[in-house]
PDB file of N, CA and C in Angstrom:
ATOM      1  N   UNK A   1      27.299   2.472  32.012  1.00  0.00           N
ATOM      2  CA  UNK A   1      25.952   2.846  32.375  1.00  0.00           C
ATOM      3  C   UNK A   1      25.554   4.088  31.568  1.00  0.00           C
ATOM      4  N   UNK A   2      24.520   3.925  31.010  1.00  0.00           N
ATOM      5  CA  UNK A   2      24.034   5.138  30.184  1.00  0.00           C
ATOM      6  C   UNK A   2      23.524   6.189  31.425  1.00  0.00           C
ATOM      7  N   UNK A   3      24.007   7.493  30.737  1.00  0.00           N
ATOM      8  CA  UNK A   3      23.117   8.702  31.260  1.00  0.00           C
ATOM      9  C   UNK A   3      21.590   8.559  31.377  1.00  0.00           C
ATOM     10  N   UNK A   4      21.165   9.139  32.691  1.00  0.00           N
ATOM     11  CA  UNK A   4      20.062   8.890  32.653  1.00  0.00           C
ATOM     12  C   UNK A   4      19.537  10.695  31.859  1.00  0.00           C
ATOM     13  N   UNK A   5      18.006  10.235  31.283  1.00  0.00           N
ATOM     14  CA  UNK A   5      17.228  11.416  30.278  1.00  0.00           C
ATOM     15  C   UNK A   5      16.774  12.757  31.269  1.00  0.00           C
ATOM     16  N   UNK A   6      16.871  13.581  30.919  1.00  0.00           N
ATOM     17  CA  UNK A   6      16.901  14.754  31.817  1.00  0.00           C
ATOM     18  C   UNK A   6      15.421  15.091  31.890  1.00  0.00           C
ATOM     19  N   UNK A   7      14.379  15.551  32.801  1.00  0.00           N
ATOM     20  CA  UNK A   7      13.095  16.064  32.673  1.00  0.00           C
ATOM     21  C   UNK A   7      12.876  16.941  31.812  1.00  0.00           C
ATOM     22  N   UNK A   8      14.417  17.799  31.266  1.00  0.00           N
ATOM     23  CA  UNK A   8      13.707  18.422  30.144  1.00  0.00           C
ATOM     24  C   UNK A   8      13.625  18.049  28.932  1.00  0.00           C
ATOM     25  N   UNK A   9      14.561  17.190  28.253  1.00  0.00           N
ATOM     26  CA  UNK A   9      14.382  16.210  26.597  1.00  0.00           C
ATOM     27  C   UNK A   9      12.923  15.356  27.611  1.00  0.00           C
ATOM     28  N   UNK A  10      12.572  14.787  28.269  1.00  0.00           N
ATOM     29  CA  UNK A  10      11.285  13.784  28.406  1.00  0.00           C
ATOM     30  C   UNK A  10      10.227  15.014  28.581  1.00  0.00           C
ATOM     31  N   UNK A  11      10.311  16.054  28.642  1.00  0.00           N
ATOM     32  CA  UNK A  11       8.971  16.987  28.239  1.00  0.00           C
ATOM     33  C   UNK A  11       8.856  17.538  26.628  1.00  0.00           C
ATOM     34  N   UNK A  12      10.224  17.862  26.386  1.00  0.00           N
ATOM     35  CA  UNK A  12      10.112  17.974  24.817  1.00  0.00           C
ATOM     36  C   UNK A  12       9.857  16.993  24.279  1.00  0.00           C
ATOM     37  N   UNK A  13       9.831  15.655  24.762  1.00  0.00           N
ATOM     38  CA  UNK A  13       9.837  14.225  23.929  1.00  0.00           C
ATOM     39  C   UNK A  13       8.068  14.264  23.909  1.00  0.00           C
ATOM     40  N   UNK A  14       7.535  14.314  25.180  1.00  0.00           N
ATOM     41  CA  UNK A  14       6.445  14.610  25.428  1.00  0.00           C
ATOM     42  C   UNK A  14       5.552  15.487  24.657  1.00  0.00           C
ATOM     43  N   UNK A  15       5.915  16.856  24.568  1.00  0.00           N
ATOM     44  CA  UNK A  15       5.307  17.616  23.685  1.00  0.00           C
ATOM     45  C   UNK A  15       5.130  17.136  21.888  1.00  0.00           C
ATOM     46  N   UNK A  16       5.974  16.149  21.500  1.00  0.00           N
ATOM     47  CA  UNK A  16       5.595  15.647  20.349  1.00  0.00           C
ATOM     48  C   UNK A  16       4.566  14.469  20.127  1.00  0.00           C
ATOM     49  N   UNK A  17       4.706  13.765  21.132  1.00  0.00           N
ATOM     50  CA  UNK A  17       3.827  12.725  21.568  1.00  0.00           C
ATOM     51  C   UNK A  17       2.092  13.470  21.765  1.00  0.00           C
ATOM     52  N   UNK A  18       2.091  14.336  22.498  1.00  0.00           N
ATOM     53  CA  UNK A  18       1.265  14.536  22.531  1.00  0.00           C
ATOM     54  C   UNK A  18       0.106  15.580  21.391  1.00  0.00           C
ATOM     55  N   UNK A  19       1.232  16.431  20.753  1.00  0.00           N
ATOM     56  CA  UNK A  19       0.789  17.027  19.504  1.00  0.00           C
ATOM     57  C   UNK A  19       0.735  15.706  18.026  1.00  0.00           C
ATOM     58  N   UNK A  20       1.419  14.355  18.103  1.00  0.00           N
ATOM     59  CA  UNK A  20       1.160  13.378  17.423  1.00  0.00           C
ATOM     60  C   UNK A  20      -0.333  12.825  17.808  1.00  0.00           C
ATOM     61  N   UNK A  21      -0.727  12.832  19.362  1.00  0.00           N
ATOM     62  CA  UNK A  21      -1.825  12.132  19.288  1.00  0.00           C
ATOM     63  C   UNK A  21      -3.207  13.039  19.167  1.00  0.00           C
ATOM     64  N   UNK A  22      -2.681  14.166  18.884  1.00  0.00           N
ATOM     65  CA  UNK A  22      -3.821  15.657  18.682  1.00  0.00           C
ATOM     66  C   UNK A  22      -4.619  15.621  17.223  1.00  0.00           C
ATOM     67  N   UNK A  23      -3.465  15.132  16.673  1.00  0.00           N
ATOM     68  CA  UNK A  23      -3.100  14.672  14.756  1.00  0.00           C
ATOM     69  C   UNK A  23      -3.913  13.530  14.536  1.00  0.00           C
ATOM     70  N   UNK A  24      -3.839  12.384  15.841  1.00  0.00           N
ATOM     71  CA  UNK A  24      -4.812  11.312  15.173  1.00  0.00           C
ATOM     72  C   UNK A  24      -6.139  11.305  15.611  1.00  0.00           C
ATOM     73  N   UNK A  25      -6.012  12.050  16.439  1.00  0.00           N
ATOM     74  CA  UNK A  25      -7.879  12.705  16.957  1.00  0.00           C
ATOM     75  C   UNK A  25      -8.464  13.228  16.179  1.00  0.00           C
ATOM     76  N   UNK A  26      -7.636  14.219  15.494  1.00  0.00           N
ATOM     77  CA  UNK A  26      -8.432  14.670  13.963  1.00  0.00           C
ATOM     78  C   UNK A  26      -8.642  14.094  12.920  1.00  0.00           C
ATOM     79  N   UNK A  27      -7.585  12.966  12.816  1.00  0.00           N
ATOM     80  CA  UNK A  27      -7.877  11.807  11.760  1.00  0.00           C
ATOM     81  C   UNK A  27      -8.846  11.124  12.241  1.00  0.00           C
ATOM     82  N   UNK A  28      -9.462  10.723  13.593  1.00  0.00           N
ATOM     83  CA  UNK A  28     -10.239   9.773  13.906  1.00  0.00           C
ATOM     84  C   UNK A  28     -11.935  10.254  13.649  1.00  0.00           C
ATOM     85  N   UNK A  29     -11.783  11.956  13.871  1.00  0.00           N
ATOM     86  CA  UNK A  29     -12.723  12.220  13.766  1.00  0.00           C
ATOM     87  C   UNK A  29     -13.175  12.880  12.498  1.00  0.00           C
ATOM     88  N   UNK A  30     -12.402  12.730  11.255  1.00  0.00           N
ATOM     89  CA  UNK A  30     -12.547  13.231   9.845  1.00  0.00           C
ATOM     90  C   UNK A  30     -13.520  11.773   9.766  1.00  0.00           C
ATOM     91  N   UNK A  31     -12.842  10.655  10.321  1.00  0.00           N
ATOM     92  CA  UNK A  31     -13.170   9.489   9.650  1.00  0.00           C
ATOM     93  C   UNK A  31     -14.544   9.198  10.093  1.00  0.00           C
ATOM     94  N   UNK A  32     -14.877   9.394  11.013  1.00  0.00           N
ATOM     95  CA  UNK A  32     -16.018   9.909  11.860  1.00  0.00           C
ATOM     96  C   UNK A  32     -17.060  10.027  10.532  1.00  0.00           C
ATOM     97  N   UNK A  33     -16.771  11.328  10.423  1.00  0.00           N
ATOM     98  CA  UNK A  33     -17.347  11.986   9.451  1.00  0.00           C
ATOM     99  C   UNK A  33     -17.449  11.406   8.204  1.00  0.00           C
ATOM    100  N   UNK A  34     -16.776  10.576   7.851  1.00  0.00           N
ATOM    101  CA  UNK A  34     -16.840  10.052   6.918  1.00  0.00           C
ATOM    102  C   UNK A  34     -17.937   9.278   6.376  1.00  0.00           C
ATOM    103  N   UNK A  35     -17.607   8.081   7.590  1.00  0.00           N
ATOM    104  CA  UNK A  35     -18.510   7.112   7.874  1.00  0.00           C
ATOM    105  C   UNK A  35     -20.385   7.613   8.466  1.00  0.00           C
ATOM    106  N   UNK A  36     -20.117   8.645   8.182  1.00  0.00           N
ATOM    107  CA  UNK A  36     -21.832   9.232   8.484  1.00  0.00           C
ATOM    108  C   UNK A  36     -21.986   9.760   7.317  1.00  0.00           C
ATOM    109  N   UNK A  37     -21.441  10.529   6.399  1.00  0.00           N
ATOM    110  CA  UNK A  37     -21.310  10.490   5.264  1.00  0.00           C
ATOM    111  C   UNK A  37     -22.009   9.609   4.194  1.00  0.00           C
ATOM    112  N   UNK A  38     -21.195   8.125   4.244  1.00  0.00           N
ATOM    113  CA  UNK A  38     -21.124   7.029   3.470  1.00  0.00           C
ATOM    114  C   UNK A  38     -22.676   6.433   4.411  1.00  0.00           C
ATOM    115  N   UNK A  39     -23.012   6.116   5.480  1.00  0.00           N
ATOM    116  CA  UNK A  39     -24.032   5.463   5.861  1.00  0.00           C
ATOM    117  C   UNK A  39     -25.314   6.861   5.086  1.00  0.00           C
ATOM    118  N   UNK A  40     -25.381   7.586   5.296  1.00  0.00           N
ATOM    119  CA  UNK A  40     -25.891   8.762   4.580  1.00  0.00           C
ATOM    120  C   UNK A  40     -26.364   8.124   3.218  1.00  0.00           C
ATOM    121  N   UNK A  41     -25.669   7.894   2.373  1.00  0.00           N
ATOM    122  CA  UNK A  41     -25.605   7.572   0.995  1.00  0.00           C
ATOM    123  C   UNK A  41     -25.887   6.413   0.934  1.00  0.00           C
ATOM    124  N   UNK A  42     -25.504   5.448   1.939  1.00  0.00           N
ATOM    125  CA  UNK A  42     -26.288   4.324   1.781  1.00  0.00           C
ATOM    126  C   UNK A  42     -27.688   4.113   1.651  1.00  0.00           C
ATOM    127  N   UNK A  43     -27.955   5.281   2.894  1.00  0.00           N
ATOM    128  CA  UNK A  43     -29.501   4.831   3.246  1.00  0.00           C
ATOM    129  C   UNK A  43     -30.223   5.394   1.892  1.00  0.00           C
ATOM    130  N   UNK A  44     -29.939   6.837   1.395  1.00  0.00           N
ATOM    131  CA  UNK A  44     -30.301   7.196   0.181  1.00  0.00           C
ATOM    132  C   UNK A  44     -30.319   6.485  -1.332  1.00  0.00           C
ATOM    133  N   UNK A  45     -29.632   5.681  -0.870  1.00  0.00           N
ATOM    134  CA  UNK A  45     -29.408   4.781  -2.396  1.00  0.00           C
ATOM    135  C   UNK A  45     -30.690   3.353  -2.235  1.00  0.00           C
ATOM    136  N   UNK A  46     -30.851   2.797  -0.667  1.00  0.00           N
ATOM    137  CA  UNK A  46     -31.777   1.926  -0.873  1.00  0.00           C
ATOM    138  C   UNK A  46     -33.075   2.259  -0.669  1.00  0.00           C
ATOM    139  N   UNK A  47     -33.124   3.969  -0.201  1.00  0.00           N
ATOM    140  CA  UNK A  47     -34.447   3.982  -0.632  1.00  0.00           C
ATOM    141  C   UNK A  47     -34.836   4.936  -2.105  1.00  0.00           C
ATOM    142  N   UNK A  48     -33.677   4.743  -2.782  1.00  0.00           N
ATOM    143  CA  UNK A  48     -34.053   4.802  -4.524  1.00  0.00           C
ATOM    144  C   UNK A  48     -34.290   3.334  -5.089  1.00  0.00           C
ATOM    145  N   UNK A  49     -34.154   2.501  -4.218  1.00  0.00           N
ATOM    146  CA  UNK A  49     -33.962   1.652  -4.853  1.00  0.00           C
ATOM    147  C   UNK A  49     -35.160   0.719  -4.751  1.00  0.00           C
ATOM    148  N   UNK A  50     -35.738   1.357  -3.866  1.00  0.00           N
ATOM    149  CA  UNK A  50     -37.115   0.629  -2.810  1.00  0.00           C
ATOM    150  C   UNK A  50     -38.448   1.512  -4.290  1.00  0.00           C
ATOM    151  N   UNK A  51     -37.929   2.542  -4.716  1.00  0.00           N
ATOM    152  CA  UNK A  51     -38.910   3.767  -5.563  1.00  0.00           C
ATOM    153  C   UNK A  51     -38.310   2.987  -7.165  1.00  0.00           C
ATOM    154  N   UNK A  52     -37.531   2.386  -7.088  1.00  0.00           N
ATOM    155  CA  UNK A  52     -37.338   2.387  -8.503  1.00  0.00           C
ATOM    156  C   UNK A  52     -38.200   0.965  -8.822  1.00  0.00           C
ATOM    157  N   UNK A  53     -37.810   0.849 -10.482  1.00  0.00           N
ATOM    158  CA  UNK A  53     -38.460  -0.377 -11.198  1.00  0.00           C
ATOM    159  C   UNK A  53     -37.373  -1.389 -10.041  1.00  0.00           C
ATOM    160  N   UNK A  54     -38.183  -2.827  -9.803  1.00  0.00           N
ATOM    161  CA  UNK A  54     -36.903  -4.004  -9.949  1.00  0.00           C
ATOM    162  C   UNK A  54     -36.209  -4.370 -11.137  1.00  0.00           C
ATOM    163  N   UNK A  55     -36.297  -4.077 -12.509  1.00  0.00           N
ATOM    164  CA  UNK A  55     -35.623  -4.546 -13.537  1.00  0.00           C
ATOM    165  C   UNK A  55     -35.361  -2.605 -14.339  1.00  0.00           C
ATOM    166  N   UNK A  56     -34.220  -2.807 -14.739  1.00  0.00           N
ATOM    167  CA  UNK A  56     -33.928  -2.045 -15.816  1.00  0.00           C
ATOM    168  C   UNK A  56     -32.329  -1.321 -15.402  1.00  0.00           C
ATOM    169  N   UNK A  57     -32.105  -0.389 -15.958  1.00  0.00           N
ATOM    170  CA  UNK A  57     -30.904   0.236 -16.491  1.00  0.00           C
ATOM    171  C   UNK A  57     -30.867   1.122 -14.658  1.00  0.00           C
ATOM    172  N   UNK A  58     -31.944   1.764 -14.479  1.00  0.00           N
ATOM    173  CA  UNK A  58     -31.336   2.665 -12.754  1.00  0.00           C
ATOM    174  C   UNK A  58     -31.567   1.568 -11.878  1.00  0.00           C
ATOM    175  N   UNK A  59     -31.866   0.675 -11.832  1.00  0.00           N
ATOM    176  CA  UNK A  59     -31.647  -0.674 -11.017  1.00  0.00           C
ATOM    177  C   UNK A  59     -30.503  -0.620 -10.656  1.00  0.00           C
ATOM    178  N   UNK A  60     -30.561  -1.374 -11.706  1.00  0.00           N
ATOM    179  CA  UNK A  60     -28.408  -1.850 -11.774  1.00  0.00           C
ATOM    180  C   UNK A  60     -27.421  -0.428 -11.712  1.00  0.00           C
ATOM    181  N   UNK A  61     -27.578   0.459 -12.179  1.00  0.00           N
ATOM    182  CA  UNK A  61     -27.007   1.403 -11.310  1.00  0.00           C
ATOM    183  C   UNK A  61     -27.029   1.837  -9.933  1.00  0.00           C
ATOM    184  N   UNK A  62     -28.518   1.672  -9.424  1.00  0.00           N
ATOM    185  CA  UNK A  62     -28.387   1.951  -7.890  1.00  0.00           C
ATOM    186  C   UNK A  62     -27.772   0.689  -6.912  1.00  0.00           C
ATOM    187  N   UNK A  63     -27.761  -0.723  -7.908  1.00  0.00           N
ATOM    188  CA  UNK A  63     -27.472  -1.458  -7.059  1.00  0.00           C
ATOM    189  C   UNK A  63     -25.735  -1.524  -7.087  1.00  0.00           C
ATOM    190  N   UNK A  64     -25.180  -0.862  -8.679  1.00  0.00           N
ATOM    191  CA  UNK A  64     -23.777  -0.714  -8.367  1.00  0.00           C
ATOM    192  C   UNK A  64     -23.116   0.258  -7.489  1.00  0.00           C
ATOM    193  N   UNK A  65     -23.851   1.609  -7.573  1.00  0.00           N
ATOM    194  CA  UNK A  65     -23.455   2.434  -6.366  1.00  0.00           C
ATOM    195  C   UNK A  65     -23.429   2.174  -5.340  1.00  0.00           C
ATOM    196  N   UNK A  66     -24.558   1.313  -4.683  1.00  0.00           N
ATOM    197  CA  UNK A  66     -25.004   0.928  -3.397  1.00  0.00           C
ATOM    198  C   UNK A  66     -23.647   0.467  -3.026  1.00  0.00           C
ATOM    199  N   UNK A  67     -23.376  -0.911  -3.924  1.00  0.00           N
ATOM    200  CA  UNK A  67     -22.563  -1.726  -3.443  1.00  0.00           C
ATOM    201  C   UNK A  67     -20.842  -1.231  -3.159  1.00  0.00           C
ATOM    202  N   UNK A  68     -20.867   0.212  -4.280  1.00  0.00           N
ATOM    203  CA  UNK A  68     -19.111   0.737  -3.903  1.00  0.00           C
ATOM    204  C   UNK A  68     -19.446   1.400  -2.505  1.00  0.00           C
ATOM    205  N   UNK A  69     -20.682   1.971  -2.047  1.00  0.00           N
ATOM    206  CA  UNK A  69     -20.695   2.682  -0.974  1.00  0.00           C
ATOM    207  C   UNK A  69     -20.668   1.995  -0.100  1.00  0.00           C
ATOM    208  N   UNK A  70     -21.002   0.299   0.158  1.00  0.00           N
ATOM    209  CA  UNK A  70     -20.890  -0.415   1.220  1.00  0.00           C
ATOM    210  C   UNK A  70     -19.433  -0.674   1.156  1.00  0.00           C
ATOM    211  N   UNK A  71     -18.668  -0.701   0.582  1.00  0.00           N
ATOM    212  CA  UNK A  71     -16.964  -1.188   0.254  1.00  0.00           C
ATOM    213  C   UNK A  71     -16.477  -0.111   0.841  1.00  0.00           C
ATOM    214  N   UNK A  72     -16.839   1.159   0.387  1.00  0.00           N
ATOM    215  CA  UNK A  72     -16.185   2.233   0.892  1.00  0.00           C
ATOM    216  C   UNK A  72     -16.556   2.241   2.563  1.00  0.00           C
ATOM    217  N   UNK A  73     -17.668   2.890   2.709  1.00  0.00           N
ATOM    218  CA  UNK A  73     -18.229   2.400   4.313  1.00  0.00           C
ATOM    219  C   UNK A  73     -16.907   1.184   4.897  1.00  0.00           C
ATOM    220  N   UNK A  74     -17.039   0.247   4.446  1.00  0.00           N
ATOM    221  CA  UNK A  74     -15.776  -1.086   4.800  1.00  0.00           C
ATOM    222  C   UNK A  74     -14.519  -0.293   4.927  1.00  0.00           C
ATOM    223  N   UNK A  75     -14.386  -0.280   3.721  1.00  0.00           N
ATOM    224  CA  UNK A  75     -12.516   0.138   3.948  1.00  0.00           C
ATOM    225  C   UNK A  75     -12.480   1.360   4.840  1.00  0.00           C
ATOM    226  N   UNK A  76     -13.344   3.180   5.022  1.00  0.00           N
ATOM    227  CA  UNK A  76     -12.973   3.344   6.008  1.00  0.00           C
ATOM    228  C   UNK A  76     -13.498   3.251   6.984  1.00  0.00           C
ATOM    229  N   UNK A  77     -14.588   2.268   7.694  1.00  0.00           N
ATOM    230  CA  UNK A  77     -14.113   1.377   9.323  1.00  0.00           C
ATOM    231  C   UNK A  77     -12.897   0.571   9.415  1.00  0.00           C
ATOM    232  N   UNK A  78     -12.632   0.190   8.384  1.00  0.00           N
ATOM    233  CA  UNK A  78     -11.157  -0.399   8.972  1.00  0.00           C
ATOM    234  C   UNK A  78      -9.979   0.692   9.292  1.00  0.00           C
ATOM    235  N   UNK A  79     -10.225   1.517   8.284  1.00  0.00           N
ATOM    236  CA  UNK A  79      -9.259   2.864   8.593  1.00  0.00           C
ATOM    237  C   UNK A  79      -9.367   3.451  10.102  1.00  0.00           C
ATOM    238  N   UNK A  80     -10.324   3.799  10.303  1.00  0.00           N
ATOM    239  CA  UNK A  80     -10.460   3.924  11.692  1.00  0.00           C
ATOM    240  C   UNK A  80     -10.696   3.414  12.810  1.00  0.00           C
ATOM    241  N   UNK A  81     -10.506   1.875  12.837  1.00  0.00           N
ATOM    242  CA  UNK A  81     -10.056   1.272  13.602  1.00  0.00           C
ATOM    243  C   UNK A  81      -8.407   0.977  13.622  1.00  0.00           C
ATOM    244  N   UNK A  82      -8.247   1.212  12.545  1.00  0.00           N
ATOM    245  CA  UNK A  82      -5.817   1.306  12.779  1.00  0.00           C
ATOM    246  C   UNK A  82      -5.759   3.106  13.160  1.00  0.00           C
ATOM    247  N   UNK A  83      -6.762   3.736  12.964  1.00  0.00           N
ATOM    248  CA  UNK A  83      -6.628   5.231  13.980  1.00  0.00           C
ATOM    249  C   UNK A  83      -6.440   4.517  15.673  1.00  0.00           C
ATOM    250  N   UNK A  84      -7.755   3.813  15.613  1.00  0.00           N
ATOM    251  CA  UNK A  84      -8.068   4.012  17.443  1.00  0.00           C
ATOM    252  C   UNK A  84      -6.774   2.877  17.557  1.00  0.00           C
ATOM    253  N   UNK A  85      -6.369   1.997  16.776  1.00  0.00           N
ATOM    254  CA  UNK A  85      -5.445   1.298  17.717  1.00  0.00           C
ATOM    255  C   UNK A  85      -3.865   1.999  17.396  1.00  0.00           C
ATOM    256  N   UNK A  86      -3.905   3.238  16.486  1.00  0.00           N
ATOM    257  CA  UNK A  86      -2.303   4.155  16.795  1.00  0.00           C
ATOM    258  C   UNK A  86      -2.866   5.403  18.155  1.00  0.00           C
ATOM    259  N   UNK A  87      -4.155   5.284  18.508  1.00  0.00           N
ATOM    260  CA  UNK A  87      -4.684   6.360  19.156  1.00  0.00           C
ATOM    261  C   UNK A  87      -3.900   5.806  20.755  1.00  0.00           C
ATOM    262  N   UNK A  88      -4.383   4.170  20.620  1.00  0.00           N
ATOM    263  CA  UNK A  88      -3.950   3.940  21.580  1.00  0.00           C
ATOM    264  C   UNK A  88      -2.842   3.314  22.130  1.00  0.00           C
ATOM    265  N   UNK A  89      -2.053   3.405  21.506  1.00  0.00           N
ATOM    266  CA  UNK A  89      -0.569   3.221  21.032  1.00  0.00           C
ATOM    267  C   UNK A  89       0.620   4.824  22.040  1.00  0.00           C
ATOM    268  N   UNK A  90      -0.284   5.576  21.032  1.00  0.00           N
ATOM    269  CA  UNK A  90       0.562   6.937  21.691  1.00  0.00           C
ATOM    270  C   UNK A  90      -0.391   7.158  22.845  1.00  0.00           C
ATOM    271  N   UNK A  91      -1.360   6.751  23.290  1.00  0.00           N
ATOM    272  CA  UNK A  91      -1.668   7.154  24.765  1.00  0.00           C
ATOM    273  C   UNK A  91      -1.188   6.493  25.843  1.00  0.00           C
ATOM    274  N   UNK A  92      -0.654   5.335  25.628  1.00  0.00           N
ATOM    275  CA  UNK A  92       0.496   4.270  26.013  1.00  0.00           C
ATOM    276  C   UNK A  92       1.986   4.719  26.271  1.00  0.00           C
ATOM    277  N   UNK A  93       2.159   5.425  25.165  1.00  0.00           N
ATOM    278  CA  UNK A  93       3.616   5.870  24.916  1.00  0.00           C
ATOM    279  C   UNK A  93       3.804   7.067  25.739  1.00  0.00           C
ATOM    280  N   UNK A  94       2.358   7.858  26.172  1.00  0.00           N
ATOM    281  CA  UNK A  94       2.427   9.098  27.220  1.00  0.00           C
ATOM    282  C   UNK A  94       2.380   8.384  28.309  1.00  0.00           C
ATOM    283  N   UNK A  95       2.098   7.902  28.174  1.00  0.00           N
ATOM    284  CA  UNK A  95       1.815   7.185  30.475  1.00  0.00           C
ATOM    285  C   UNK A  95       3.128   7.006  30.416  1.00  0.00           C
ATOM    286  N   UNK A  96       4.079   6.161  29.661  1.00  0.00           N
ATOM    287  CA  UNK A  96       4.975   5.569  30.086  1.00  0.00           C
ATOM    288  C   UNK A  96       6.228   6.640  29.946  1.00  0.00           C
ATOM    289  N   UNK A  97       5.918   7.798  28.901  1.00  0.00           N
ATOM    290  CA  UNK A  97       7.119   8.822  29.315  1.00  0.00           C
ATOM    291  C   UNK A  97       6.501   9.517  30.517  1.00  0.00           C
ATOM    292  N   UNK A  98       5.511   9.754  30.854  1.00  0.00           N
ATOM    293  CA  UNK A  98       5.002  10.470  32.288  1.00  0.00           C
ATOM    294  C   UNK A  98       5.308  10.311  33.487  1.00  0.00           C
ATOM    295  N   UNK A  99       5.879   8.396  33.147  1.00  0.00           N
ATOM    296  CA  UNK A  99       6.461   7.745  34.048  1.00  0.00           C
ATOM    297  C   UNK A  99       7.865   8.073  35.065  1.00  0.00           C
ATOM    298  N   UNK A 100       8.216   8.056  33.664  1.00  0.00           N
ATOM    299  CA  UNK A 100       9.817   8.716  33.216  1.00  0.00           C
ATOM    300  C   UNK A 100      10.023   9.730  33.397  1.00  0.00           C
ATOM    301  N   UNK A 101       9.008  10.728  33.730  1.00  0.00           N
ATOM    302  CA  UNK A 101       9.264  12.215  33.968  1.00  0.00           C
ATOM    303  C   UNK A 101       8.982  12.363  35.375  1.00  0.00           C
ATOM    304  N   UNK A 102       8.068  11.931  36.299  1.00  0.00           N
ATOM    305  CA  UNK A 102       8.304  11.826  37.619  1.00  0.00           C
ATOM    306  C   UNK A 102       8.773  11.137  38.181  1.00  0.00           C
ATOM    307  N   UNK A 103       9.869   9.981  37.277  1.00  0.00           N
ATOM    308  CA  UNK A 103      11.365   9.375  38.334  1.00  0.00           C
ATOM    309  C   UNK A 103      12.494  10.674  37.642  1.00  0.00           C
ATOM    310  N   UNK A 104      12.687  11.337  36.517  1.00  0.00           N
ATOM    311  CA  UNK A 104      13.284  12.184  36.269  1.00  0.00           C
ATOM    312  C   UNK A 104      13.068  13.347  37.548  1.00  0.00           C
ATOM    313  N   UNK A 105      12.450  13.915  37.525  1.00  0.00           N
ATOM    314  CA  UNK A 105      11.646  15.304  38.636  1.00  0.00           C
ATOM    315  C   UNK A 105      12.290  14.622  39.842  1.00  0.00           C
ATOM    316  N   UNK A 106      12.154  13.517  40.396  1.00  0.00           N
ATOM    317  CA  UNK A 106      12.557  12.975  41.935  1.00  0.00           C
ATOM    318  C   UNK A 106      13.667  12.986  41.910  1.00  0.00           C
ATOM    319  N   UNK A 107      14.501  12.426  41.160  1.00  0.00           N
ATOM    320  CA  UNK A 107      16.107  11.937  40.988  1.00  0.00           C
ATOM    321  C   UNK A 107      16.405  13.343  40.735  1.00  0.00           C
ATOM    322  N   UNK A 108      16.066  14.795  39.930  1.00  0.00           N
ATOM    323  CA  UNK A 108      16.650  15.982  40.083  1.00  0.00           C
ATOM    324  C   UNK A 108      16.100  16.688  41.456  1.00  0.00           C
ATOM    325  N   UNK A 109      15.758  16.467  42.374  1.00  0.00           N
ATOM    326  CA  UNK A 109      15.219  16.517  43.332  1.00  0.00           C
ATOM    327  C   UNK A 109      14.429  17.984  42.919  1.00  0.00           C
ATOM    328  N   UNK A 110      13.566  18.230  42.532  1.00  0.00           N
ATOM    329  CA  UNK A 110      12.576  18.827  42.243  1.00  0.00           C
ATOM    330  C   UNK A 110      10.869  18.592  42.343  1.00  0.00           C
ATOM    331  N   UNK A 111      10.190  18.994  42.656  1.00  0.00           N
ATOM    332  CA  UNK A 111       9.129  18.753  43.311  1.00  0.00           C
ATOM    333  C   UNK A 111       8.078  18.464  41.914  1.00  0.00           C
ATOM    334  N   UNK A 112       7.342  17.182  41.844  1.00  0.00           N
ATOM    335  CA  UNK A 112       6.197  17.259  40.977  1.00  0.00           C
ATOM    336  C   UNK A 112       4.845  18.118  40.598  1.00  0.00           C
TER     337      UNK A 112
END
């Protein structure tokens, strides 16, 4: 039978868990930022594009920018959707050591 984990390694275990999910809150919300950013530049690019000629040379440039800024916009919403689903991964991984820490606390007979 394995040793059971002591309340104090499941609070230090804890304290990383929870400074890990501090880390992807700030990643979630850089990306945030991002993506207001990039919609930003979107909207600015189609209304150069609404002012420009339909044919010529800043055409096709605004319509190539446009189009990396919608890709970019793409790739990071997907980025920050594998944030919210590691976000909610380690908020998972806290309930269930939290778990573990008030059958730890009972079994050392110590009060929660």
């Amino acid at each position: 039978m394995t040793q059971p984990i002591s309340s104090q390694d499941l609070l230090t275990r804890r304290l990383g868990l929870v400074a890990g999910l501090s880390a992807l809150n700030a990643q979630a919300l850089k990306l945030t930022q991002v993506i207001a950013g990039v919609d930003m530049e979107v909207l600015r690019l189609e209304l150069a594009l609404k002012q420009a000629p339909a044919e010529g040379e800043l055409a096709r440039e605004l319509q190539c920018d446009l189009q990396a800024m919608r890709e970019s916009a793409d790739v990071t919403a997907a980025r920050q959707r594998e944030c919210a689903g590691r976000i909610e991964t380690a908020e998972q991984e806290i309930e269930e050591l939290d778990r573990l820490l008030r059958q730890a606390v009972e079994r050392e007979g110590r009060a929660p």
